[in-house]
PDB file of N, CA and C in Angstrom:
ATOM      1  N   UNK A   1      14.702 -10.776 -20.030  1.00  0.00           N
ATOM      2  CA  UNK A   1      14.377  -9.369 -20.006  1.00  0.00           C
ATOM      3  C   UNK A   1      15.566  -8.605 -19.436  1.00  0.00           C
ATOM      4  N   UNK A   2      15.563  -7.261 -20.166  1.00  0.00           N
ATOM      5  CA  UNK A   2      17.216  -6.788 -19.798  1.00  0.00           C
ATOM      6  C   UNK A   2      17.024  -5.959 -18.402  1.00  0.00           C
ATOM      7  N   UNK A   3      17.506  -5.743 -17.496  1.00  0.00           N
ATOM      8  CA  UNK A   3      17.498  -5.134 -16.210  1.00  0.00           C
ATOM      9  C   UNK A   3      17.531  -3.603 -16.943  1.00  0.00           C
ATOM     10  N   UNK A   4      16.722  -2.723 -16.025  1.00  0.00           N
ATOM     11  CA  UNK A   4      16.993  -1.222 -16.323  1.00  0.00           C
ATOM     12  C   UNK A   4      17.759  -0.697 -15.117  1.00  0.00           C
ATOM     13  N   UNK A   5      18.366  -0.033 -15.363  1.00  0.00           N
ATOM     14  CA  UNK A   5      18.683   0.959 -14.296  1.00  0.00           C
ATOM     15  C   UNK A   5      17.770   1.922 -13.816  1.00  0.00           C
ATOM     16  N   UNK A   6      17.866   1.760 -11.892  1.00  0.00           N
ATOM     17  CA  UNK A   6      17.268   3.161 -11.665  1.00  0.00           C
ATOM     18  C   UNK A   6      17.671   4.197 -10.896  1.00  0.00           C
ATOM     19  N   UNK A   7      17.136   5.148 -11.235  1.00  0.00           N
ATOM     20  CA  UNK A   7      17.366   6.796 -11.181  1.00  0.00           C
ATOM     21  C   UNK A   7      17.840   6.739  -9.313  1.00  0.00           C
ATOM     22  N   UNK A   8      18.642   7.946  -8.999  1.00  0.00           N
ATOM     23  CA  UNK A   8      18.808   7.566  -7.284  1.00  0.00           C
ATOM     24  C   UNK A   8      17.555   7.907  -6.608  1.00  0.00           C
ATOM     25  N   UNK A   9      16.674   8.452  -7.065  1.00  0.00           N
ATOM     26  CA  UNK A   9      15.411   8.967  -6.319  1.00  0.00           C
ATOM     27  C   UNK A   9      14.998   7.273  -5.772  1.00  0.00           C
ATOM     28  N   UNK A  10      14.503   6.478  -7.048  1.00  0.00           N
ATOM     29  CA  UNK A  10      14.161   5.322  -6.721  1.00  0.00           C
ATOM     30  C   UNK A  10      14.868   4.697  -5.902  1.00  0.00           C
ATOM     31  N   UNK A  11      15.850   4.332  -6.273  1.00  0.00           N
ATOM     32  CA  UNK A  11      16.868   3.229  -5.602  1.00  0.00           C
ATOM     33  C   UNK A  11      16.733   3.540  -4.122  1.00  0.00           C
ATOM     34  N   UNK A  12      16.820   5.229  -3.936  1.00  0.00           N
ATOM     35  CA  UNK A  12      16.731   5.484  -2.445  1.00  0.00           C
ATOM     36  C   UNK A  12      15.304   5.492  -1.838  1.00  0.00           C
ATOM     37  N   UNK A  13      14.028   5.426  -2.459  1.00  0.00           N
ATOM     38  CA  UNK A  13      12.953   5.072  -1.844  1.00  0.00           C
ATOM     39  C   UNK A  13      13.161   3.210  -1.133  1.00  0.00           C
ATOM     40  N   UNK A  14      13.614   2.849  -2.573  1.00  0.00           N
ATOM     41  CA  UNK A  14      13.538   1.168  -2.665  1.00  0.00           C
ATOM     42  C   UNK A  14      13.563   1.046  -0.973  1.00  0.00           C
ATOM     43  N   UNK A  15      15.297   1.270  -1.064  1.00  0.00           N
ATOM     44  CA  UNK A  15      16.346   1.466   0.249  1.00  0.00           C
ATOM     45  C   UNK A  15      15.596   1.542   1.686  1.00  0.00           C
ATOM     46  N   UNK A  16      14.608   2.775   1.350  1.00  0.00           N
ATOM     47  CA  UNK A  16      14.036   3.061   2.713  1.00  0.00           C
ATOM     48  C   UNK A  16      12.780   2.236   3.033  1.00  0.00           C
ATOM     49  N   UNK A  17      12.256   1.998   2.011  1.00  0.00           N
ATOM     50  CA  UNK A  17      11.182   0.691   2.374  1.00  0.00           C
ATOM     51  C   UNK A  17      11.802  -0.638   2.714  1.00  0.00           C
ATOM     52  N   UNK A  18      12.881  -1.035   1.972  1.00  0.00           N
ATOM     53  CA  UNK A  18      13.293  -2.171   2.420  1.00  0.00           C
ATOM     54  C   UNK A  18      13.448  -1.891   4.076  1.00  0.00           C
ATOM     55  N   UNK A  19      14.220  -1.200   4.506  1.00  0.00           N
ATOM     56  CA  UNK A  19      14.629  -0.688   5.981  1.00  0.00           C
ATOM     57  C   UNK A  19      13.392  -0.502   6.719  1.00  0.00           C
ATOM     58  N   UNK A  20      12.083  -0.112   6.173  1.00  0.00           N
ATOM     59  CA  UNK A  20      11.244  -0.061   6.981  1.00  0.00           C
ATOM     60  C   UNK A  20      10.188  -1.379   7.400  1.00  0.00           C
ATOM     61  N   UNK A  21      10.379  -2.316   6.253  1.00  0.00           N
ATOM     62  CA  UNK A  21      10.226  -3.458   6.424  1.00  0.00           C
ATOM     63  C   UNK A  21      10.700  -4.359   7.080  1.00  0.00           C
ATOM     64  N   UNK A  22      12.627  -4.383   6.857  1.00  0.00           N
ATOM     65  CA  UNK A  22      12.957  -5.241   7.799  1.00  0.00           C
ATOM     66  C   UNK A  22      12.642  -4.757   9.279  1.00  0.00           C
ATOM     67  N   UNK A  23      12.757  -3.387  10.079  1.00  0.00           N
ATOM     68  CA  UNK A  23      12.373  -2.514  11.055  1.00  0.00           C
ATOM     69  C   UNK A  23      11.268  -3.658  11.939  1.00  0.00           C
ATOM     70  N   UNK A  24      10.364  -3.397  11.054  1.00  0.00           N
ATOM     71  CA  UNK A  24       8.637  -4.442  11.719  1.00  0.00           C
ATOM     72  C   UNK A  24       9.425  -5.658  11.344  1.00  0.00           C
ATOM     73  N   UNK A  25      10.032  -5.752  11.178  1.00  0.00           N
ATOM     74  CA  UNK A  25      10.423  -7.571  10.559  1.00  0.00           C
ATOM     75  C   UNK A  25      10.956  -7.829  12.107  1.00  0.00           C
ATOM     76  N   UNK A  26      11.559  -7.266  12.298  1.00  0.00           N
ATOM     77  CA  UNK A  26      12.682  -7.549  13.855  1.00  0.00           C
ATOM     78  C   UNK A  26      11.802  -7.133  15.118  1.00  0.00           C
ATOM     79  N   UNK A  27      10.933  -6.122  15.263  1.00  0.00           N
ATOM     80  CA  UNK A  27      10.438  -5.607  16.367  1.00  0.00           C
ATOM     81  C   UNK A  27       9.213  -6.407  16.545  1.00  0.00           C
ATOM     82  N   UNK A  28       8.798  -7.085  15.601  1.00  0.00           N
ATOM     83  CA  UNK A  28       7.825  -8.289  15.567  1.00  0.00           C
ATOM     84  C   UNK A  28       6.610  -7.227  15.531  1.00  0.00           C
ATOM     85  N   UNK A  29       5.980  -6.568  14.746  1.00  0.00           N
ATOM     86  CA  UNK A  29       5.242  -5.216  14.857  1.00  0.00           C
ATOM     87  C   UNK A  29       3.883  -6.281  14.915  1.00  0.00           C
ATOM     88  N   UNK A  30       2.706  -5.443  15.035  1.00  0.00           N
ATOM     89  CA  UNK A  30       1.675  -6.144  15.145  1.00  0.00           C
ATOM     90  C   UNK A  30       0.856  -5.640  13.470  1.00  0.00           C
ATOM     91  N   UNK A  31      -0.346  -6.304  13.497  1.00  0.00           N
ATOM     92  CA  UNK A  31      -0.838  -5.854  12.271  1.00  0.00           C
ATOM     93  C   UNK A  31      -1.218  -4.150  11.913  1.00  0.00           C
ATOM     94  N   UNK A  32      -1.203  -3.695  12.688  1.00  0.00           N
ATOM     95  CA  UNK A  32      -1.473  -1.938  12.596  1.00  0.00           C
ATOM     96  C   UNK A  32      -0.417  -1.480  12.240  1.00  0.00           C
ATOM     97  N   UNK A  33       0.560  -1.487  13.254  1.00  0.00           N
ATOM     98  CA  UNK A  33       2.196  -1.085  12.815  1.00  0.00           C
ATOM     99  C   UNK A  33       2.131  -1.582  11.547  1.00  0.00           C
ATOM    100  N   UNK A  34       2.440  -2.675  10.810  1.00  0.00           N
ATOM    101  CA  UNK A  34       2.383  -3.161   9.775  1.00  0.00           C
ATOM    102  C   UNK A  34       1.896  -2.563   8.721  1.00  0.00           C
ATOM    103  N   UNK A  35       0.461  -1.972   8.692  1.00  0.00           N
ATOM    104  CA  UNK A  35      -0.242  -1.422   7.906  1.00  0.00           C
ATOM    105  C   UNK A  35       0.142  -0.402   7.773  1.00  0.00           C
ATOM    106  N   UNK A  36       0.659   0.403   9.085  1.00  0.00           N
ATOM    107  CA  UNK A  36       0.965   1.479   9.052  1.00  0.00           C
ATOM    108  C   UNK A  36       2.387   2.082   8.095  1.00  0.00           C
ATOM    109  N   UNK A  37       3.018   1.332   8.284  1.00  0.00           N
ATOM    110  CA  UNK A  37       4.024   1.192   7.209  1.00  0.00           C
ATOM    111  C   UNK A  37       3.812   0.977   6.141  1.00  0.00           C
ATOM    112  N   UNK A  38       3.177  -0.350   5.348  1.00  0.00           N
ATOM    113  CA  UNK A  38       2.951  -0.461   4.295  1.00  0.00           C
ATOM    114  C   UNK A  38       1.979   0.592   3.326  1.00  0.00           C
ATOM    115  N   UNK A  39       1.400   1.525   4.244  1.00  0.00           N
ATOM    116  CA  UNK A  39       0.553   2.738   4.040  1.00  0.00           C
ATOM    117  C   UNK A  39       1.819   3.619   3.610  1.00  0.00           C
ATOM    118  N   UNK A  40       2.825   3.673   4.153  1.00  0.00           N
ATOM    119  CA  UNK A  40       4.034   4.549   3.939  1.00  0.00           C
ATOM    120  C   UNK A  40       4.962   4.609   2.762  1.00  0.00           C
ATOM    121  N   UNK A  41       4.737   3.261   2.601  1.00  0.00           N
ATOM    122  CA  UNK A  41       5.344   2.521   1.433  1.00  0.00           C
ATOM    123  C   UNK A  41       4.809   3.202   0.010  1.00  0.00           C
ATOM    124  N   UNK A  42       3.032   2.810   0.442  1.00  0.00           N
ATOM    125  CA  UNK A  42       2.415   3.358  -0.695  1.00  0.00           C
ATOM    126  C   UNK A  42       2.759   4.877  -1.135  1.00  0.00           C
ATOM    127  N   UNK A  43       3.280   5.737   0.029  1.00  0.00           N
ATOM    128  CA  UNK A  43       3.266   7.424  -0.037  1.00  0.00           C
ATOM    129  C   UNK A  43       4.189   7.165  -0.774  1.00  0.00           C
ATOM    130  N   UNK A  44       5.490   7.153  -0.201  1.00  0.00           N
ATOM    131  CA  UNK A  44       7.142   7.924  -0.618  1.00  0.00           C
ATOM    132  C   UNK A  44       7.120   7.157  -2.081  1.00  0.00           C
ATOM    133  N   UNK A  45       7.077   5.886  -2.072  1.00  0.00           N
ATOM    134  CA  UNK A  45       7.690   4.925  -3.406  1.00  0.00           C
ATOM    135  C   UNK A  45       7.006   5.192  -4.681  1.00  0.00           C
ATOM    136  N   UNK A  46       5.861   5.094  -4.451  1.00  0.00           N
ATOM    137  CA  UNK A  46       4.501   4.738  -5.047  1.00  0.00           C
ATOM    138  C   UNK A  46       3.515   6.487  -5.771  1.00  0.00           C
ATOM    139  N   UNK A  47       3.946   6.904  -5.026  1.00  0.00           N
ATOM    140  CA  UNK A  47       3.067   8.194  -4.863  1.00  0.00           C
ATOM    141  C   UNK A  47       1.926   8.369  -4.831  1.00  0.00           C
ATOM    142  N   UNK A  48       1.104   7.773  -4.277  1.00  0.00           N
ATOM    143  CA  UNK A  48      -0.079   7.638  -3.388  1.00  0.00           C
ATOM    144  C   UNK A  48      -0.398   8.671  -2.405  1.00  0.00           C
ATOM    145  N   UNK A  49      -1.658   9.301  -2.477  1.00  0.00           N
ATOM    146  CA  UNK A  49      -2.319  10.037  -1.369  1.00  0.00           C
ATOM    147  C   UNK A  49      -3.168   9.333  -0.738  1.00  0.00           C
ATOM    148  N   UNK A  50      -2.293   9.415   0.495  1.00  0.00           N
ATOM    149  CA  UNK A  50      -3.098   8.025   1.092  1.00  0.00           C
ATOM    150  C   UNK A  50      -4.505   8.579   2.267  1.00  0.00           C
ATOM    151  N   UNK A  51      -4.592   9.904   1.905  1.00  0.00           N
ATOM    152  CA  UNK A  51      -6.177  10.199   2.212  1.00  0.00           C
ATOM    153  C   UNK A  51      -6.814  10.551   1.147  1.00  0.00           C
ATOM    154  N   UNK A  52      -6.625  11.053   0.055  1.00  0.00           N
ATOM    155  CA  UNK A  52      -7.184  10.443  -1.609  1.00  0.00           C
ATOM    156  C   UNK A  52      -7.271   8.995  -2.009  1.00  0.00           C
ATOM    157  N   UNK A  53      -6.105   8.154  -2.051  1.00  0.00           N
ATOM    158  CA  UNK A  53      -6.183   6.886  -2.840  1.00  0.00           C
ATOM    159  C   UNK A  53      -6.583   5.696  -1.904  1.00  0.00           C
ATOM    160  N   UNK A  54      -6.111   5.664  -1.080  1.00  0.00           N
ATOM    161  CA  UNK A  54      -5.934   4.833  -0.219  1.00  0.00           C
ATOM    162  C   UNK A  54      -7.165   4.524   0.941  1.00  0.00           C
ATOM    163  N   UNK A  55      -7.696   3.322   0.917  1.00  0.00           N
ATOM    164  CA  UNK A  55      -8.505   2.970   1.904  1.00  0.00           C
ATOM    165  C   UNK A  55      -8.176   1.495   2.543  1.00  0.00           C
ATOM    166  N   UNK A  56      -7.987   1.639   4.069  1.00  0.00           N
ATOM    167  CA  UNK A  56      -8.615   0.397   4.866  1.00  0.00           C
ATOM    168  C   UNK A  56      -9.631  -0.414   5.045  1.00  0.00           C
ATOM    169  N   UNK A  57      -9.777  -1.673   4.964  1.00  0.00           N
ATOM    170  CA  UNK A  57     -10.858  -2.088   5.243  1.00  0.00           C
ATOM    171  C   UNK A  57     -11.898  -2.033   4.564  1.00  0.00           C
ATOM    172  N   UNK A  58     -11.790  -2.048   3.543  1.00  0.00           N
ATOM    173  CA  UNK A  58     -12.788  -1.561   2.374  1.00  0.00           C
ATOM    174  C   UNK A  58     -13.414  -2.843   2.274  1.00  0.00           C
ATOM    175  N   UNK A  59     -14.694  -2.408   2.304  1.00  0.00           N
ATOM    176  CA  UNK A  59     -16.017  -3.811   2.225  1.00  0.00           C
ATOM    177  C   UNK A  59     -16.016  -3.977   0.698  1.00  0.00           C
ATOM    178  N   UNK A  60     -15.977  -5.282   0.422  1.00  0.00           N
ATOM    179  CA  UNK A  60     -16.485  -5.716  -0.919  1.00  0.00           C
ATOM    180  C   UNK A  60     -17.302  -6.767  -0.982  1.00  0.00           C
ATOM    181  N   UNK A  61     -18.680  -6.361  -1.854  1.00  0.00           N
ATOM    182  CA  UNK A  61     -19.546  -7.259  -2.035  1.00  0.00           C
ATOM    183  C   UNK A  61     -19.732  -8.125  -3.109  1.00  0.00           C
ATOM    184  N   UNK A  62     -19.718  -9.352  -2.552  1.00  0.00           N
ATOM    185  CA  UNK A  62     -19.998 -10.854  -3.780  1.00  0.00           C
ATOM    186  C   UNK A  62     -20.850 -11.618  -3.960  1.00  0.00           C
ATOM    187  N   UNK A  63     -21.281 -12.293  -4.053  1.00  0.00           N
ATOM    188  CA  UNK A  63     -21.642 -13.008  -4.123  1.00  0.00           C
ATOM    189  C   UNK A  63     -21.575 -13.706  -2.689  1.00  0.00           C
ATOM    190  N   UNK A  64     -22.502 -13.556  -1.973  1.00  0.00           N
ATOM    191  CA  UNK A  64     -22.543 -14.173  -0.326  1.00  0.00           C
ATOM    192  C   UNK A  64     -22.051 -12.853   0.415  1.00  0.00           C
ATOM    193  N   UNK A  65     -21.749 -13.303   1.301  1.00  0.00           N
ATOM    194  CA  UNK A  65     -21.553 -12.595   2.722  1.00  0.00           C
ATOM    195  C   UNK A  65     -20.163 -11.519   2.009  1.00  0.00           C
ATOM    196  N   UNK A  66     -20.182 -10.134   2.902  1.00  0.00           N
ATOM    197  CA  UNK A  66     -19.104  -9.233   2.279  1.00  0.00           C
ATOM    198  C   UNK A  66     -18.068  -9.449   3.102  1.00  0.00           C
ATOM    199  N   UNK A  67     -17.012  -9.242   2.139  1.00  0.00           N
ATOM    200  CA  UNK A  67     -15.559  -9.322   2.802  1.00  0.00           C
ATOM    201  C   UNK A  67     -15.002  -7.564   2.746  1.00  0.00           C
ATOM    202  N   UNK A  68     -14.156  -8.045   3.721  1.00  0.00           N
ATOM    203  CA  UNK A  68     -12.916  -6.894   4.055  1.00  0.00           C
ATOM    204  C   UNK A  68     -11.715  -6.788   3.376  1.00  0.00           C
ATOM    205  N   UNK A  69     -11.358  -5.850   2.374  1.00  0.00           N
ATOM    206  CA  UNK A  69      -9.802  -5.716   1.985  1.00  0.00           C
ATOM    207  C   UNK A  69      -9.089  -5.519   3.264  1.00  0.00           C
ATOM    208  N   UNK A  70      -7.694  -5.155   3.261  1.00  0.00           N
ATOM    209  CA  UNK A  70      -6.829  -4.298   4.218  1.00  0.00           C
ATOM    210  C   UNK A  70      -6.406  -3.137   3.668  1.00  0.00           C
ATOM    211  N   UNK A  71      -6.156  -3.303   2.135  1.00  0.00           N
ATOM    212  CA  UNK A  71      -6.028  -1.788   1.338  1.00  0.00           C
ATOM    213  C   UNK A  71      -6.793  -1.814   0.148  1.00  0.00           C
ATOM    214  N   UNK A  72      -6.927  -0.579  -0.480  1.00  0.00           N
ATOM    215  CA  UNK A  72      -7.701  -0.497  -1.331  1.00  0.00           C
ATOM    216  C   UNK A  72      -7.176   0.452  -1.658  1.00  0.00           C
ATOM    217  N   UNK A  73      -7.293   1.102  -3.619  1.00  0.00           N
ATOM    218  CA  UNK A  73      -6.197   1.560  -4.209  1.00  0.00           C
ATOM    219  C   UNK A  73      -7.232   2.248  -4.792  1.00  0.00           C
ATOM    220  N   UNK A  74      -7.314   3.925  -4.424  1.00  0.00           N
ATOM    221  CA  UNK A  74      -8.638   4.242  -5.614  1.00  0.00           C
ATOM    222  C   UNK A  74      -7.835   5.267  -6.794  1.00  0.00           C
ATOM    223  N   UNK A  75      -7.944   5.000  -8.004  1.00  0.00           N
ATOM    224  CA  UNK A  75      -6.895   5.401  -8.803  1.00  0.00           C
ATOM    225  C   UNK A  75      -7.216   7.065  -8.821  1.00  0.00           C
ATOM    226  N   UNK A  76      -8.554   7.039  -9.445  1.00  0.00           N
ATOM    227  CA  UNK A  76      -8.943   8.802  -9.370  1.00  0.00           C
ATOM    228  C   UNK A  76      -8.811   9.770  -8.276  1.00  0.00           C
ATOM    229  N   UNK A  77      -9.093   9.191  -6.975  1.00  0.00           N
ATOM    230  CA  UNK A  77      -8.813   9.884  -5.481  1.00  0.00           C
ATOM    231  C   UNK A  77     -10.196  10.433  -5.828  1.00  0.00           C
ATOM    232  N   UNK A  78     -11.147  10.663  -6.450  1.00  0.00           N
ATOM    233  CA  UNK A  78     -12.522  11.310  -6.132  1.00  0.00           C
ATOM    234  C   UNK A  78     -13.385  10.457  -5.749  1.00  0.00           C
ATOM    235  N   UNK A  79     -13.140   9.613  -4.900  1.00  0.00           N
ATOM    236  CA  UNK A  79     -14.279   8.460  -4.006  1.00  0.00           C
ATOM    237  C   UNK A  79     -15.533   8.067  -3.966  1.00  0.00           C
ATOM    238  N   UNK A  80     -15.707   8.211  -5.389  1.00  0.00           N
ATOM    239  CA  UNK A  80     -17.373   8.368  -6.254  1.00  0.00           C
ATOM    240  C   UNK A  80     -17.047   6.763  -6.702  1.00  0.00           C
ATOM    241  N   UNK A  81     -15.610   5.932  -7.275  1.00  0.00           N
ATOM    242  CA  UNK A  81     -15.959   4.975  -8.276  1.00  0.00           C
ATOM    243  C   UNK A  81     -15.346   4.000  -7.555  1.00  0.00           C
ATOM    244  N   UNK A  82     -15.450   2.241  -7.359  1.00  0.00           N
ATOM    245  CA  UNK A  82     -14.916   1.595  -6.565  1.00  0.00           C
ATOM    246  C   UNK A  82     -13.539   1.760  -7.021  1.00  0.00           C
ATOM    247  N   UNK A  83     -12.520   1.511  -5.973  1.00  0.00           N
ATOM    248  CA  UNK A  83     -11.304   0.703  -6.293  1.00  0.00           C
ATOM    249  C   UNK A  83     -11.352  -0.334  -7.222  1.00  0.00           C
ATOM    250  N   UNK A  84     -10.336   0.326  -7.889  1.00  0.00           N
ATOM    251  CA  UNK A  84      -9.527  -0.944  -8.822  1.00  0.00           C
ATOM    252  C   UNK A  84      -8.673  -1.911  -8.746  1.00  0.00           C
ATOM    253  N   UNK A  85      -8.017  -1.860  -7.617  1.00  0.00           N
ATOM    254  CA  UNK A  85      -7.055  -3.153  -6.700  1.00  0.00           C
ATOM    255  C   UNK A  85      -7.582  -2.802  -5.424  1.00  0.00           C
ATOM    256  N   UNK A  86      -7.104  -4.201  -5.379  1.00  0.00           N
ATOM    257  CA  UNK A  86      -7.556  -4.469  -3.549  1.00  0.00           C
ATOM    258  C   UNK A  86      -6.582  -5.901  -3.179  1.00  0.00           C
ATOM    259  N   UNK A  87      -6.026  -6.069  -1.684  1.00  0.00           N
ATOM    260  CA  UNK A  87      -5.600  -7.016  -1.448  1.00  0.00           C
ATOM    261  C   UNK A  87      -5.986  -7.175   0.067  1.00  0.00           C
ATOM    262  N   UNK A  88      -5.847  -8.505   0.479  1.00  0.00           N
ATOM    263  CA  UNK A  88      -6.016  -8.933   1.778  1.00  0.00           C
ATOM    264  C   UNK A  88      -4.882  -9.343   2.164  1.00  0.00           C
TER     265      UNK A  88
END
């Protein structure tokens, strides 16, 4: 697959997430810091409203006992329909 080039907007988000990653990488951040960043990640890079799209801790029910995401990705931002990604 041929590499694309990208635009400086990107390259310089890339840039600043990488930096904010290694940042908690070295200061040994705890899981909040962590989140808290990777919440950041989602804003600048991504373009995410992360009091529209974005949820913590989001309960999901299965089959047995419910689990906890750490993020949750709601594509519409009108908080009527579940998330469509989720990761732990």
């Amino acid at each position: 697959m041929a590499r694309q080039k990208l635009d400086r907007e990107t390259r310089k988000s890339l840039v600043e997430a990488r930096k904010m990653i290694e940042d908690v990488a070295k200061a040994d951040g705890n899981e909040a810091e962590t989140c808290r960043r990777v919440e950041r990640i989602f804003e600048s890079l991504m373009g995410y409203n992360a009091l529209k799209h974005i949820s913590r801790e989001y309960a999901i029910h299965g089959a047995g006992s419910t689990e906890h995401c750490d993020f949750a990705i709601q594509l519409d931002g009108e908080g009527d329909e579940d998330p469509l990604y989720w990761w732990n």
